[in-house]
Protein backbone atom coordinates (compact mmCIF):
# COMPACT_ATOMS: atom_id res chain seq x y z
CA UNK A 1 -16.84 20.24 -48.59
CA UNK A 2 -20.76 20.73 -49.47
CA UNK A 3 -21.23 16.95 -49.19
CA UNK A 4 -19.54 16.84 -45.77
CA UNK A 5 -21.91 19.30 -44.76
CA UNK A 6 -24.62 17.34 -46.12
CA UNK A 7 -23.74 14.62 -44.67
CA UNK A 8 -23.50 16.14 -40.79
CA UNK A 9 -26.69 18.24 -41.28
CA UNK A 10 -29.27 16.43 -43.81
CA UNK A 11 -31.25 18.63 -46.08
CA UNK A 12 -28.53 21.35 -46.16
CA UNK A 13 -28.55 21.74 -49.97
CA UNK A 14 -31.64 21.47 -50.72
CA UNK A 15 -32.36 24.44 -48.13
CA UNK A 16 -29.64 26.08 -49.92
CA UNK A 17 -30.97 25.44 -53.12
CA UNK A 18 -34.57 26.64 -52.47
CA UNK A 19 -32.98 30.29 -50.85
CA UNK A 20 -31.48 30.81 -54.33
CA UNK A 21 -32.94 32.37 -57.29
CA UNK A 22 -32.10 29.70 -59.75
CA UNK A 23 -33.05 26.85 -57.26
CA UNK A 24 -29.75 25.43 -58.03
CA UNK A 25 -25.96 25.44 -57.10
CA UNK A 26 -23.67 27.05 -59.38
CA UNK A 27 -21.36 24.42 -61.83
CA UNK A 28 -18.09 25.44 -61.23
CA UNK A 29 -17.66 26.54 -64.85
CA UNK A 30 -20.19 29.47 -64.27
CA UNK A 31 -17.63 30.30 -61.63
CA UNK A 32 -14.18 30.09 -63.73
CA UNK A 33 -15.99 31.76 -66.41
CA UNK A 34 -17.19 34.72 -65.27
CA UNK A 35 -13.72 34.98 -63.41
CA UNK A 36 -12.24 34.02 -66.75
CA UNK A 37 -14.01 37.43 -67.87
CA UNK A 38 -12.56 40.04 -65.52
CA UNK A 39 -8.91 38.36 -66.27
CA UNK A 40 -9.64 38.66 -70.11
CA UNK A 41 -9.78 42.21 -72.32
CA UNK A 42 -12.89 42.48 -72.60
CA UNK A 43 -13.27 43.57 -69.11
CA UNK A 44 -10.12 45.87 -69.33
CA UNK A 45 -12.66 48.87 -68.32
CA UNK A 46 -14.34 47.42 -65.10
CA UNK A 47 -13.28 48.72 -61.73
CA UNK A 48 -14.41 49.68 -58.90
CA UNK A 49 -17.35 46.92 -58.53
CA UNK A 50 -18.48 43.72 -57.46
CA UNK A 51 -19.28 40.87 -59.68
CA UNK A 52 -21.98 38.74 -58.29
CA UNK A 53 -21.85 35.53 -59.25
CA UNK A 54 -24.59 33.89 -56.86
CA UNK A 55 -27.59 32.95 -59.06
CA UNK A 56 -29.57 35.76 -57.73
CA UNK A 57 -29.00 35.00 -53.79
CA UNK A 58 -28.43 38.69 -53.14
CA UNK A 59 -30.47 40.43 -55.48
């Protein structure tokens, strides 16, 4: 879907890119992982919050 976007709007992830943090998109493993987290135990006493997972965009 990025790469469409890309593709009708030139430069899209790169200005992306430069208004995060990290200067980077996230790999899709950083995603599944931290979701992989609040499924597993060791999260079994978070509630009430929101997990940002967004290299820093909203910090």
């Amino acid at each position: 879907m990025l790469h469409d976007w890309e593709a009708e709007s030139p430069g899209v992830i790169e200005r992306l890119n430069a208004d995060t943090p990290l200067r980077r998109a996230a790999d899709p493993d950083e995603i599944a992982q931290a979701a992989a987290w609040l499924l597993s135990d060791r999260a079994s006493y978070v509630t009430g919050t929101v997990l940002r997972v967004d290299g820093g965009m909203l910090a």
